[in-house]
Protein backbone atom coordinates (compact mmCIF):
# COMPACT_ATOMS: atom_id res chain seq x y z
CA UNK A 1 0.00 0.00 0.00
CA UNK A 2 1.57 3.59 -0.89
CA UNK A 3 2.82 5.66 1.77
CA UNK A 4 0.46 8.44 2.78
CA UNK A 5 2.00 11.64 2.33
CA UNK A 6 -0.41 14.07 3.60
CA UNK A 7 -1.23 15.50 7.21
CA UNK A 8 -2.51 13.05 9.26
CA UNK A 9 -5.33 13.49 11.98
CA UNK A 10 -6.60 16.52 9.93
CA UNK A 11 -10.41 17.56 9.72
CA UNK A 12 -9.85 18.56 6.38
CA UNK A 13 -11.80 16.82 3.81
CA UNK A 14 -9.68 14.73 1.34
CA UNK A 15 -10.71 16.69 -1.55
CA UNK A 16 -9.16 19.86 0.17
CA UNK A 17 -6.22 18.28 0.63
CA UNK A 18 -5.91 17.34 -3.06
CA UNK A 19 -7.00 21.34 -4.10
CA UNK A 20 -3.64 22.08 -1.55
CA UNK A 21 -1.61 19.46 -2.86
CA UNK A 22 -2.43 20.95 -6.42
CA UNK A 23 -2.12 24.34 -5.69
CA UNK A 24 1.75 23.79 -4.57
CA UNK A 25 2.36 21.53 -7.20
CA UNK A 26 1.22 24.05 -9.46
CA UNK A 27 3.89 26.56 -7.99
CA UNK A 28 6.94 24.12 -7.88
CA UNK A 29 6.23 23.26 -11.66
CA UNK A 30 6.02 27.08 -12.29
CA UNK A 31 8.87 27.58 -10.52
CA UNK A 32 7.78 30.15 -8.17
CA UNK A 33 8.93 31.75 -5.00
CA UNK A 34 6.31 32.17 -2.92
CA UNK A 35 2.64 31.34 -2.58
CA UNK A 36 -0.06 33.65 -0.61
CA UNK A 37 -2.08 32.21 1.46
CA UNK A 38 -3.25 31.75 5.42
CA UNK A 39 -4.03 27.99 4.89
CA UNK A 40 -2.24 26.11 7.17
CA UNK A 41 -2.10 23.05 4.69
CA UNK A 42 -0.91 24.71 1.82
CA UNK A 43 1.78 26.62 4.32
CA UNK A 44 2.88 22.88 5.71
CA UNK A 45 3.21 21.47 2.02
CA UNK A 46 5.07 24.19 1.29
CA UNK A 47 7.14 24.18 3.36
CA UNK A 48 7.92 20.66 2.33
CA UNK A 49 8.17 21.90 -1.45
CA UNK A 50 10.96 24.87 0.16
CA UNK A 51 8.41 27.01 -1.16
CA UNK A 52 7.97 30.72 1.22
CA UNK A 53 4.15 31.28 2.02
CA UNK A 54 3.56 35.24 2.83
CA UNK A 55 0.32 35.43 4.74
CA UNK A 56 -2.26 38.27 3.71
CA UNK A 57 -2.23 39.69 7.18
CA UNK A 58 2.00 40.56 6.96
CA UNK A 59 1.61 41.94 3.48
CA UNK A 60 1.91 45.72 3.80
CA UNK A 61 -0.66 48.36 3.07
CA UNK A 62 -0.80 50.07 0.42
CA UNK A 63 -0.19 53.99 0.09
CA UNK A 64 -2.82 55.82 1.48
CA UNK A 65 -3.95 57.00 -1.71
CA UNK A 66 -3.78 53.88 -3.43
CA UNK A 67 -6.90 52.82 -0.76
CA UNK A 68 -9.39 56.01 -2.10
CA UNK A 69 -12.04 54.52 -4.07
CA UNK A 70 -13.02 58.08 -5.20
CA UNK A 71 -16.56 57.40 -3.03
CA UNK A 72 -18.22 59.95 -1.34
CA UNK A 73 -18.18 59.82 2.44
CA UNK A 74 -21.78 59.51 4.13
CA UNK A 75 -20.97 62.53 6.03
CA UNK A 76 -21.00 64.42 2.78
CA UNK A 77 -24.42 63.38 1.17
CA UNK A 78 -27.27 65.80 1.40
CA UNK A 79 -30.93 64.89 0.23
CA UNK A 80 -32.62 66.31 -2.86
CA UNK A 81 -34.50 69.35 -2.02
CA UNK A 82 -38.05 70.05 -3.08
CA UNK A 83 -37.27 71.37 -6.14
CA UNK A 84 -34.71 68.95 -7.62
CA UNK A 85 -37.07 66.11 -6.74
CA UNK A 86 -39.81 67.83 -8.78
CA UNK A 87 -36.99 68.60 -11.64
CA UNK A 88 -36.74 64.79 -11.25
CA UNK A 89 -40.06 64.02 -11.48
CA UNK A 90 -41.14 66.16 -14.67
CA UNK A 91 -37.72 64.76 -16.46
CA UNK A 92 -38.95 61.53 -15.85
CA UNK A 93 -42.33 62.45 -16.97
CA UNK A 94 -41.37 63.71 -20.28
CA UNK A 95 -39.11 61.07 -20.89
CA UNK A 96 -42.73 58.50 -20.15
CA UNK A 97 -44.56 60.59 -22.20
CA UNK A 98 -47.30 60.53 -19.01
CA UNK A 99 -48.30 61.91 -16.05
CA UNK A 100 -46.18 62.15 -12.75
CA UNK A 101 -47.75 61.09 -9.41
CA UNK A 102 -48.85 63.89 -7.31
């Protein structure tokens, strides 16, 4: 019978440990450096593989203004008045051909 090579005593389904094993095989053939991740299984295989695993929480942040999303903050919304919801509401009529709602 062939020598299992995966962690024992894990409550990790087999198929996980198959998506692991391929995910590290799938850097060794490629040749990389490093893999990504925070999975424990994929951080034990490879470390078997001499592969370095980075985990997401030790990568650094990026420039402050890389994080803007160009989004307004809530702070800095304002509701419609009166006036531009009845703009509104006769653009939208026009554009109906019909009536607006009183």
């Amino acid at each position: 019978m062939p020598k299992r090579t995966g962690p024992r005593n894990s409550n990790a389904t087999w198929a996980k440990l198959k998506y692991d094993r391929r995910i590290v095989a799938t850097a060794v053939v490629t040749q990389s450096s490093v893999i990504y991740s925070d999975d424990k299984h994929i951080r034990t295989l490879a470390k078997r593989a001499k592969i370095e695993v980075i985990r997401l929480a030790d990568l650094p942040l990026p420039p402050e203004d890389a994080q803007k999303l160009g989004l307004e903050a809530p702070g800095d919304v304002t509701e419609p008045s009166p006036q531009e919801l009845e703009e509104v509401r006769a653009e939208i009529e026009r554009e109906e051909g019909g009536e607006a709602a009183p």
